[in-house]
N, C-alpha and C. Protein backbone atom coordinates (compact mmCIF):
# COMPACT_ATOMS: atom_id res chain seq x y z
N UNK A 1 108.76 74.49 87.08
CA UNK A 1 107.59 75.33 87.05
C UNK A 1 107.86 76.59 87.89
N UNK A 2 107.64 77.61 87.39
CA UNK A 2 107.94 79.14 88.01
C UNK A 2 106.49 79.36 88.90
N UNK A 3 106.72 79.36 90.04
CA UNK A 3 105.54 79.84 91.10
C UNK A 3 105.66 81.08 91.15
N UNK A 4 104.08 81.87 90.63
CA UNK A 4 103.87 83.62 90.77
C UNK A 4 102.61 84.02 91.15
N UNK A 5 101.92 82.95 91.41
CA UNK A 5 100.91 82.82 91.85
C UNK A 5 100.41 83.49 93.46
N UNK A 6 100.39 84.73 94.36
CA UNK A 6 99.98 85.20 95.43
C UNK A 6 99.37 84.13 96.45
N UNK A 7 99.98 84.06 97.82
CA UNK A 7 99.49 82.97 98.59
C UNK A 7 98.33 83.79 98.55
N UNK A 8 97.31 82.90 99.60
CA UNK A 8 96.14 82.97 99.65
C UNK A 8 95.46 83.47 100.85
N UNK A 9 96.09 85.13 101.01
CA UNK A 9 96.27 85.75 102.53
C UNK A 9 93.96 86.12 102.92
N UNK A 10 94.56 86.49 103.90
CA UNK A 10 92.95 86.56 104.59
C UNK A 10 93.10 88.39 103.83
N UNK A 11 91.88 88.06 103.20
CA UNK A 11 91.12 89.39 102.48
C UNK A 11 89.97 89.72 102.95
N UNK A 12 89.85 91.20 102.38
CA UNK A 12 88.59 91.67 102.78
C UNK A 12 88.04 92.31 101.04
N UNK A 13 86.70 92.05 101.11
CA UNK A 13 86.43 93.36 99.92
C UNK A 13 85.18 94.02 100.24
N UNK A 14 85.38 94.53 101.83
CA UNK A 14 84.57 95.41 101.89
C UNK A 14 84.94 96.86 101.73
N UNK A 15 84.51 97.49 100.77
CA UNK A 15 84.77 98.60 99.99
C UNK A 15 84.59 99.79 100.39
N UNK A 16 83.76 100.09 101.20
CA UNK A 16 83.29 101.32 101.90
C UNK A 16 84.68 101.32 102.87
N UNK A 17 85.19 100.23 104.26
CA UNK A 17 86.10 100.35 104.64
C UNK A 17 87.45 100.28 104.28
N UNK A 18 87.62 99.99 102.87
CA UNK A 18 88.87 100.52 102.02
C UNK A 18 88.92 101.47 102.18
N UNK A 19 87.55 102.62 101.63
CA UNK A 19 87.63 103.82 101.34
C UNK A 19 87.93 104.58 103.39
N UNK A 20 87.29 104.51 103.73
CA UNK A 20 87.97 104.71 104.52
C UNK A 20 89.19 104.54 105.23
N UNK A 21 89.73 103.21 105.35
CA UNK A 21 91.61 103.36 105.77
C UNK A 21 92.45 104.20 104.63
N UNK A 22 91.61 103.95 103.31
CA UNK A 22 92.99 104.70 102.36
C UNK A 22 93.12 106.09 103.18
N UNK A 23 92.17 106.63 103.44
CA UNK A 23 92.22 107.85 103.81
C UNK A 23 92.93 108.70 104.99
N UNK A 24 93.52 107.44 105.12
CA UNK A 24 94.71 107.63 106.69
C UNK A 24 95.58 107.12 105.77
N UNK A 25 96.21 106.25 105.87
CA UNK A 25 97.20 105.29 104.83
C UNK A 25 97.05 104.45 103.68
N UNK A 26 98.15 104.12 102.94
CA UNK A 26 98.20 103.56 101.84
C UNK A 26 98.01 102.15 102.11
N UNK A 27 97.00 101.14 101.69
CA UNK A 27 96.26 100.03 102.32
C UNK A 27 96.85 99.10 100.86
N UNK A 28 97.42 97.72 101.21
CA UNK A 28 97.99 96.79 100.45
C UNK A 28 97.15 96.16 99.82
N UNK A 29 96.53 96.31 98.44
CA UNK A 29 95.48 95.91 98.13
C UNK A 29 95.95 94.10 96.67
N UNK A 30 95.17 93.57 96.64
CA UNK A 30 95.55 92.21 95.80
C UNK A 30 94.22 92.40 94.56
N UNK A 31 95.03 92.85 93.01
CA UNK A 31 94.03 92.60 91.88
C UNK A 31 94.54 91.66 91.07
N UNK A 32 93.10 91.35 90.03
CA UNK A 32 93.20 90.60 89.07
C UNK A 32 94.37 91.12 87.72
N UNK A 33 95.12 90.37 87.87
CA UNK A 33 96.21 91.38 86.50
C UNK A 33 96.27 90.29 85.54
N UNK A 34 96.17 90.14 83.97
CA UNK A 34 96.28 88.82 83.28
C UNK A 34 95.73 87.91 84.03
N UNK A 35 96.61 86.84 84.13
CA UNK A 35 96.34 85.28 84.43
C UNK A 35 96.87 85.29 86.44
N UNK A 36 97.12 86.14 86.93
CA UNK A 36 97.48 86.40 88.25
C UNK A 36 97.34 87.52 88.66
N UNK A 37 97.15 87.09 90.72
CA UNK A 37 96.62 87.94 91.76
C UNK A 37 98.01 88.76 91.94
N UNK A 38 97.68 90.42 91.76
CA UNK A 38 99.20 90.97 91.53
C UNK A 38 98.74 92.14 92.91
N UNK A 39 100.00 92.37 93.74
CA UNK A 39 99.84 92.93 94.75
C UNK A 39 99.81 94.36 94.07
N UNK A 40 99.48 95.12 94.59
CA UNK A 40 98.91 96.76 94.44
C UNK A 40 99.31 97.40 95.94
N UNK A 41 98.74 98.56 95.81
CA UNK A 41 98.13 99.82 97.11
C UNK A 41 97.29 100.92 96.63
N UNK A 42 96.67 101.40 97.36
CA UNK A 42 95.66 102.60 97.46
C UNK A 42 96.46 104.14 97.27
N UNK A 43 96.35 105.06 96.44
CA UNK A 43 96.63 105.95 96.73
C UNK A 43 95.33 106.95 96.76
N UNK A 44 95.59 108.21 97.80
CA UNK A 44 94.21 109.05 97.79
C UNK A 44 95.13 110.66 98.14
N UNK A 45 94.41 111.10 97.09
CA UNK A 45 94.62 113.00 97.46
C UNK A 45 92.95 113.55 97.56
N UNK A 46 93.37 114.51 98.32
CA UNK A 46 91.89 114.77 98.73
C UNK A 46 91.44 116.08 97.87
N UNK A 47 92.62 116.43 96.94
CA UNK A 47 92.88 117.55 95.80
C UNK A 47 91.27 117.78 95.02
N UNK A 48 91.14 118.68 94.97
CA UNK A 48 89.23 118.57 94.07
C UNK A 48 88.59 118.56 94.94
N UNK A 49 87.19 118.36 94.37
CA UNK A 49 86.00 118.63 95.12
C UNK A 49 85.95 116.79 95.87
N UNK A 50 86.10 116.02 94.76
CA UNK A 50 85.82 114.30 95.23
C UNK A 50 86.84 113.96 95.77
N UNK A 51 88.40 113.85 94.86
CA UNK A 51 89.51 113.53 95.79
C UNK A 51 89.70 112.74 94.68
N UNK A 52 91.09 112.37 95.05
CA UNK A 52 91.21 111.24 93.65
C UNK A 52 91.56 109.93 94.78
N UNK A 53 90.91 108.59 93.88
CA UNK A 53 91.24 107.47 94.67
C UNK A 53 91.80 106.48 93.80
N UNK A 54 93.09 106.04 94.08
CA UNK A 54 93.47 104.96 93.22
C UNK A 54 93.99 103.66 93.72
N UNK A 55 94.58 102.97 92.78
CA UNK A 55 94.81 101.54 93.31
C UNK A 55 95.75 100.94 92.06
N UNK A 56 97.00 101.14 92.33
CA UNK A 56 97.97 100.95 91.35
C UNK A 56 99.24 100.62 91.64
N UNK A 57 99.47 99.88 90.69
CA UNK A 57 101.16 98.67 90.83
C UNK A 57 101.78 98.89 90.09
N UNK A 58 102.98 99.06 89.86
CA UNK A 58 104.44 98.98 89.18
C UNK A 58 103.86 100.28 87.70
N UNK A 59 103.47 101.24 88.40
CA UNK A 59 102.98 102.09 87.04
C UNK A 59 101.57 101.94 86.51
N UNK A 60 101.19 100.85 86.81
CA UNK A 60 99.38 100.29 86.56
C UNK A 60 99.00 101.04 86.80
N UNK A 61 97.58 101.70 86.75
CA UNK A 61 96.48 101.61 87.50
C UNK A 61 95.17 101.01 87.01
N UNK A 62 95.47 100.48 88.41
CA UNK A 62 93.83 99.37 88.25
C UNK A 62 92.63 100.30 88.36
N UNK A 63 92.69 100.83 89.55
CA UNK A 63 91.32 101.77 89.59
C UNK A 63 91.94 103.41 89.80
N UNK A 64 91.08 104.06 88.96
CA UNK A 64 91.18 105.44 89.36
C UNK A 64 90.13 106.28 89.12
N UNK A 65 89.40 107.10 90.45
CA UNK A 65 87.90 107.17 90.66
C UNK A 65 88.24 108.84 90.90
N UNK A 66 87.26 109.67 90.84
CA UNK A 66 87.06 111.02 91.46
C UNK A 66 86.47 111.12 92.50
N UNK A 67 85.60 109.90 92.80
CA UNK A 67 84.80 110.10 94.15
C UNK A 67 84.87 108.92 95.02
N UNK A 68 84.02 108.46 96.21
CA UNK A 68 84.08 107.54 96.57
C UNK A 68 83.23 106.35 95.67
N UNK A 69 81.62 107.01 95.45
CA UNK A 69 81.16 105.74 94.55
C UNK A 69 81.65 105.61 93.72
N UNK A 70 81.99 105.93 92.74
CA UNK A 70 82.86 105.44 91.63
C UNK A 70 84.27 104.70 92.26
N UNK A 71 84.92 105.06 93.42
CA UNK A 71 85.85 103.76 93.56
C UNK A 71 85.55 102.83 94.03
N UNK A 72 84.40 102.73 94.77
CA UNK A 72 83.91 101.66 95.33
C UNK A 72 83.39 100.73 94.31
N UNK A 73 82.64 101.39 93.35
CA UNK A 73 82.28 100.95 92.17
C UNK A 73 82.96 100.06 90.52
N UNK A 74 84.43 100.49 91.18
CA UNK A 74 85.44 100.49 90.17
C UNK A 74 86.07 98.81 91.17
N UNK A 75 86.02 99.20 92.18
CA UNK A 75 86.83 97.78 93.21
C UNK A 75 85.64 96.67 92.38
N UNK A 76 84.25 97.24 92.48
CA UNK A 76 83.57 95.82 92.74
C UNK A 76 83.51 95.01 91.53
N UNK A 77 83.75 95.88 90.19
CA UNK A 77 83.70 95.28 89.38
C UNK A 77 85.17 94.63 88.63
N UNK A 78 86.17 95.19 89.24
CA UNK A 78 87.57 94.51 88.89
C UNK A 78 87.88 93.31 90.64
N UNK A 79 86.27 93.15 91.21
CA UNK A 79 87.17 92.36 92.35
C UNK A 79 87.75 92.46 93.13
N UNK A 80 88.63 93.28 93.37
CA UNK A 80 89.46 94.23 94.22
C UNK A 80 89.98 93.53 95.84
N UNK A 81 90.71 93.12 96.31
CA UNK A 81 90.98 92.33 97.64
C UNK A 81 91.98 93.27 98.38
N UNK A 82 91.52 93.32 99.78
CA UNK A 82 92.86 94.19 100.46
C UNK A 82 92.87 93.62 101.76
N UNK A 83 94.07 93.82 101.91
CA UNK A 83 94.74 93.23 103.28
C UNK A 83 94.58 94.16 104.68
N UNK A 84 93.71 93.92 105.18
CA UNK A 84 93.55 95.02 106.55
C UNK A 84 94.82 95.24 107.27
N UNK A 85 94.75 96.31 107.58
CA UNK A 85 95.55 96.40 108.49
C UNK A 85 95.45 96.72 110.19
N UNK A 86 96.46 95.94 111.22
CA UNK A 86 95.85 95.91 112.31
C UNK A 86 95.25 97.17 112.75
N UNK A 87 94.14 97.31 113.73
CA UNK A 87 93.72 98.28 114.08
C UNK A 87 94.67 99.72 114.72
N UNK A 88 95.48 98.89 115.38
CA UNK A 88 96.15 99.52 116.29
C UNK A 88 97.79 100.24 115.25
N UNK A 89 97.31 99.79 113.92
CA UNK A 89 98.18 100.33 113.25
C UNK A 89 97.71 101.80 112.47
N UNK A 90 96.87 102.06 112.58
CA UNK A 90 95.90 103.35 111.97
C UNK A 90 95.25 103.95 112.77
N UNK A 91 94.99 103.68 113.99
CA UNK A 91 94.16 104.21 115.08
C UNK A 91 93.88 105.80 114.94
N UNK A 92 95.16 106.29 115.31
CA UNK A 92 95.51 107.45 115.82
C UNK A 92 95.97 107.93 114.67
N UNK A 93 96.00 108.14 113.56
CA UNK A 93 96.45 108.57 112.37
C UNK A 93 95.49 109.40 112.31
N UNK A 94 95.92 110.55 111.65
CA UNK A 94 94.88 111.94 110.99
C UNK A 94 94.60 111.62 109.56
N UNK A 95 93.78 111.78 109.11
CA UNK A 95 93.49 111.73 107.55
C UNK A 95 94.10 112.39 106.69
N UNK A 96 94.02 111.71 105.23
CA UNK A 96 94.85 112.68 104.47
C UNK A 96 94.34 114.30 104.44
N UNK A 97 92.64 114.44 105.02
CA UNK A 97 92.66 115.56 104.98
C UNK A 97 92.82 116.65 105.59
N UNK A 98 92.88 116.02 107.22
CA UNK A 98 93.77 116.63 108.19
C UNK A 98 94.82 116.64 107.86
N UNK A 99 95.71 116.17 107.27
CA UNK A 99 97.17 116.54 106.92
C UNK A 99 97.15 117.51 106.32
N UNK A 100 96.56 117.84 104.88
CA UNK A 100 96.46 118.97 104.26
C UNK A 100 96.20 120.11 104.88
N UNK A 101 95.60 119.89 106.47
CA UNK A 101 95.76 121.26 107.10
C UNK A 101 96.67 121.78 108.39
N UNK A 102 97.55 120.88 107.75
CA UNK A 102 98.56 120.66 109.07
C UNK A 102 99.22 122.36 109.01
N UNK A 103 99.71 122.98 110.17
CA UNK A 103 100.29 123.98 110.56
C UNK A 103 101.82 123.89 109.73
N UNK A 104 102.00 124.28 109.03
CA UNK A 104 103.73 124.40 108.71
C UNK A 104 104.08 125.92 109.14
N UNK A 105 103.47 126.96 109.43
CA UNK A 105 104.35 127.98 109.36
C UNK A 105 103.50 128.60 110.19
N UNK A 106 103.65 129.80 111.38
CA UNK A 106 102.46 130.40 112.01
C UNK A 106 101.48 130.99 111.39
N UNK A 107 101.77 131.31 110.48
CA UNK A 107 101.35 132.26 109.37
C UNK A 107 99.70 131.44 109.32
N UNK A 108 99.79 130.80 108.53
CA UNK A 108 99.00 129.36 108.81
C UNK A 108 98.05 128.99 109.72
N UNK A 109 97.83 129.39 110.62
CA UNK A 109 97.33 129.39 112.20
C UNK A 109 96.75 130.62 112.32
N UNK A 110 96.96 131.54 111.62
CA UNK A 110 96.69 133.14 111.73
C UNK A 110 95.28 132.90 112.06
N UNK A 111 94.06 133.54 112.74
CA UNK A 111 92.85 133.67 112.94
C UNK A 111 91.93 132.89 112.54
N UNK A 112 92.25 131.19 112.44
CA UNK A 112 91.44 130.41 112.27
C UNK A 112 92.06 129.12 113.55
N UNK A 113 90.87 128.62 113.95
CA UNK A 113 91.43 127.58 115.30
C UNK A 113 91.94 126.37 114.96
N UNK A 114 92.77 126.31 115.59
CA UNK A 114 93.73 125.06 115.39
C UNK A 114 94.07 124.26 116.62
N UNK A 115 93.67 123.00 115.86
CA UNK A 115 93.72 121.97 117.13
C UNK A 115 95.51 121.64 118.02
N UNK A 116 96.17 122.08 118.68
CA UNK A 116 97.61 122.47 118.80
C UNK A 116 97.76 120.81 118.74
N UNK A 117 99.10 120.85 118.98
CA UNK A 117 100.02 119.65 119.42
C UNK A 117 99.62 118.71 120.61
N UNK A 118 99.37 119.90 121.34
CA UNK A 118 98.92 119.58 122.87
C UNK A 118 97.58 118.37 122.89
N UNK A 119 96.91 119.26 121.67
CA UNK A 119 95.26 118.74 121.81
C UNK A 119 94.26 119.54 122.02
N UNK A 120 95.00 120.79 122.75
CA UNK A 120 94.12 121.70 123.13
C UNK A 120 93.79 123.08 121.86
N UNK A 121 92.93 123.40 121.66
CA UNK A 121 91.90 124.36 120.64
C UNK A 121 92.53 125.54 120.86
N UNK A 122 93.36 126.83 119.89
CA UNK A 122 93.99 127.37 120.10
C UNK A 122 93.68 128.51 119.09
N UNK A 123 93.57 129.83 118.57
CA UNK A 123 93.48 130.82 117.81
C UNK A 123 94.06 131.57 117.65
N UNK A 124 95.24 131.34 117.15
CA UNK A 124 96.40 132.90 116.73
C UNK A 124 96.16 133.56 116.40
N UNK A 125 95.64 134.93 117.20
CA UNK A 125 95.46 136.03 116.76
C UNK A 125 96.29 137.23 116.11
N UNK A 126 97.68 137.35 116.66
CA UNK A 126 98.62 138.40 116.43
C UNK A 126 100.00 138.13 116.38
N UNK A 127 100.62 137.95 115.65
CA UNK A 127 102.40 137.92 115.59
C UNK A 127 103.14 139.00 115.57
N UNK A 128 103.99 138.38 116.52
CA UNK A 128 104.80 139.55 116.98
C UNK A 128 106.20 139.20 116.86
N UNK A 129 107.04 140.12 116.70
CA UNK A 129 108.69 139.31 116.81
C UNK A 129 109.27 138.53 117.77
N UNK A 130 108.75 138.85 118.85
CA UNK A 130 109.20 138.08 120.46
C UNK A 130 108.03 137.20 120.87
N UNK A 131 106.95 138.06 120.38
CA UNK A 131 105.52 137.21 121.45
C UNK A 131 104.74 136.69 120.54
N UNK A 132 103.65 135.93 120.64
CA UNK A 132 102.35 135.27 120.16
C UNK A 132 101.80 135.69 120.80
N UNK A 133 100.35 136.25 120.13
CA UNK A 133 98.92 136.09 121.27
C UNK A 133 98.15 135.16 120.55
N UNK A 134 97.18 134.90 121.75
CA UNK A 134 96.25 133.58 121.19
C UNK A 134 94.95 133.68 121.87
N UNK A 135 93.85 133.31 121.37
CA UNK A 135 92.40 132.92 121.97
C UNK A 135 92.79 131.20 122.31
N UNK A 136 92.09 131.51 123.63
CA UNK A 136 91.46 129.82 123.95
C UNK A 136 89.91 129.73 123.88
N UNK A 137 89.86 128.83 123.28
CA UNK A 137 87.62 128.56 123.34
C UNK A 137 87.64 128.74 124.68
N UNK A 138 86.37 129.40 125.29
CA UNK A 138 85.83 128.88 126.90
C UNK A 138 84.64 128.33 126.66
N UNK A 139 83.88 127.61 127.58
CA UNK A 139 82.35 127.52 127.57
C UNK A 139 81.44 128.24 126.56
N UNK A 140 80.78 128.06 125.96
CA UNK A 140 79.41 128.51 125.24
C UNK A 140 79.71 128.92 123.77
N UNK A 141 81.22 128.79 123.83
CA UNK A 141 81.87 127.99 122.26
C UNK A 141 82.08 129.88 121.94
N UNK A 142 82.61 130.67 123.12
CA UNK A 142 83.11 131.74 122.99
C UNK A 142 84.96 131.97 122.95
N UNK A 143 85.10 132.54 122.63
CA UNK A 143 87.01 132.88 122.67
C UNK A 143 87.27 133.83 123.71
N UNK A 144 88.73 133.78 124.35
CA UNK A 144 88.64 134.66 125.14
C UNK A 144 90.38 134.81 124.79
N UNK A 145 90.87 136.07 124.92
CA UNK A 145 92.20 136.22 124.06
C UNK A 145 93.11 135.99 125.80
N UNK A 146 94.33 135.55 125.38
CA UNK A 146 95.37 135.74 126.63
C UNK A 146 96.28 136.64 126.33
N UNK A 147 96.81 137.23 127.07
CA UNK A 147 98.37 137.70 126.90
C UNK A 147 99.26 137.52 126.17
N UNK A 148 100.15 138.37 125.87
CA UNK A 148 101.59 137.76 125.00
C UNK A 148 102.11 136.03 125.61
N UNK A 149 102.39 135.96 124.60
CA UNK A 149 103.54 134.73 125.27
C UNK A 149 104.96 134.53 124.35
N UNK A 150 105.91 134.06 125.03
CA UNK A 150 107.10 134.33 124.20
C UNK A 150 107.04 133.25 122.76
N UNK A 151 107.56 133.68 121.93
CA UNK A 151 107.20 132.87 120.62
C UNK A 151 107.80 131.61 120.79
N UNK A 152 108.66 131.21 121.19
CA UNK A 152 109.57 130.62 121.38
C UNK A 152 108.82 128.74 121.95
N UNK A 153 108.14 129.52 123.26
CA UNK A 153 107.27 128.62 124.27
C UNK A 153 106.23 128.49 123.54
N UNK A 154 105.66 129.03 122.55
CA UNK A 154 104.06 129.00 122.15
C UNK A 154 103.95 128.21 120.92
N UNK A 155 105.70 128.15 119.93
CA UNK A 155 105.49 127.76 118.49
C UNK A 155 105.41 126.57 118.73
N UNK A 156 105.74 125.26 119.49
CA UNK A 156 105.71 124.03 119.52
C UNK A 156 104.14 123.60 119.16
N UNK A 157 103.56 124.50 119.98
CA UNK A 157 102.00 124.09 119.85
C UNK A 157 101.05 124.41 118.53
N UNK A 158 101.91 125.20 118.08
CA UNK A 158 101.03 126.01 116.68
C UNK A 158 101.61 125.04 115.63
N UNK A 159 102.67 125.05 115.55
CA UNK A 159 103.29 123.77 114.61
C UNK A 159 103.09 122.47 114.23
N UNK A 160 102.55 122.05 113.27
CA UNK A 160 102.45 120.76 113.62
C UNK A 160 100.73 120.09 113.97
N UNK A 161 100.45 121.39 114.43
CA UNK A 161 98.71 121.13 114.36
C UNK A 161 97.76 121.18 113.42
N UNK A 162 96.69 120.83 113.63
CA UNK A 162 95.76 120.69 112.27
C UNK A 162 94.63 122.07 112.41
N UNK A 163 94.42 122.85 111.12
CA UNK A 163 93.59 123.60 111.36
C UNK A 163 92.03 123.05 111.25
N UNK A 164 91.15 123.97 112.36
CA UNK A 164 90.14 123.27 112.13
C UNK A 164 89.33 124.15 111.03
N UNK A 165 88.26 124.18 111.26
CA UNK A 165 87.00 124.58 110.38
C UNK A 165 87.20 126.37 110.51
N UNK A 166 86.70 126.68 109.76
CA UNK A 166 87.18 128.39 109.52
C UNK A 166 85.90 129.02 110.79
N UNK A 167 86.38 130.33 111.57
CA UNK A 167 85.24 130.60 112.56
C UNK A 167 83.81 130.82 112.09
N UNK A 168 82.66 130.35 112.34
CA UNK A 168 81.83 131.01 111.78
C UNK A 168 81.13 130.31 110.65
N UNK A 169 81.47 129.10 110.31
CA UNK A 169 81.60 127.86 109.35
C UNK A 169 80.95 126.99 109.93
């Protein structure tokens, strides 16, 4: 007898918190396929107005939604089981849609605030061949510009960071 049958791991199908971990990482999900429980994962782009949310194996797809109710909607009626993952494994993860605003180039950073590397709230105002200038927020959610700084010392922080919300937004 050929065993293909999925042990019988601790699941969840609460659906709202699918939708949320997909949205950091790709979450190991268990569907109904034929006559057996066939392992899957979540994929999510945040592309469009809804985002696309899916849930697909070896080329499958089991679910594929534009929004959240409709995937939530799409899990409950195919059943849908997923394997949590530890907390401390997603914690600190940025979302897929903070990623999409991740800093790749200074350019990028140009006059909208960006949360740096550091952590600290940062506004590239001006590029220069040698120097960066930058606003730091102060109190009362005003900017206040600094000095040159050498590009060199300043790009670590611009790089790599997530932009936030456009000024004025």
């Amino acid at each position: 007898m050929t065993i293909h049958e999925l042990a019988k791991y601790n699941t969840s199908s609460d659906y709202e918190k699918l939708a949320d971990l997909m949205q950091k990482e790709s979450i190991i999900c268990i569907v109904r396929y034929r006559e057996c429980r066939d392992p899957a994962q979540t994929l999510y782009s945040p592309c469009d107005e809804g985002g696309t949310w899916q849930i697909s194996s070896r080329g499958i797809g089991h679910v594929y939604a534009f929004n959240r109710a409709e995937f939530i909607e799409q899990c409950t009626e195919r059943n849908v089981e997923f394997i949590e993952p530890p907390e401390s494994a997603i914690g600190n993860l940025p979302s897929a849609i903070e990623r999409a605003r991740v800093v790749e180039k200074l350019e990028d950073a140009l006059n909208v605030p960006v949360r740096c590397t550091d952590g600290q709230e940062r506004m590239l105002v001006l590029i220069e061949e040698k120097l960066l200038h930058y606003k730091v927020q102060i109190s009362g959610g005003s900017w206040m510009q600094l000095s040159g700084t050498r590009r060199w010392e300043a790009e670590p922080f611009f790089i790599g960071g997530v932009i936030l919300e456009k000024e004025g937004k």
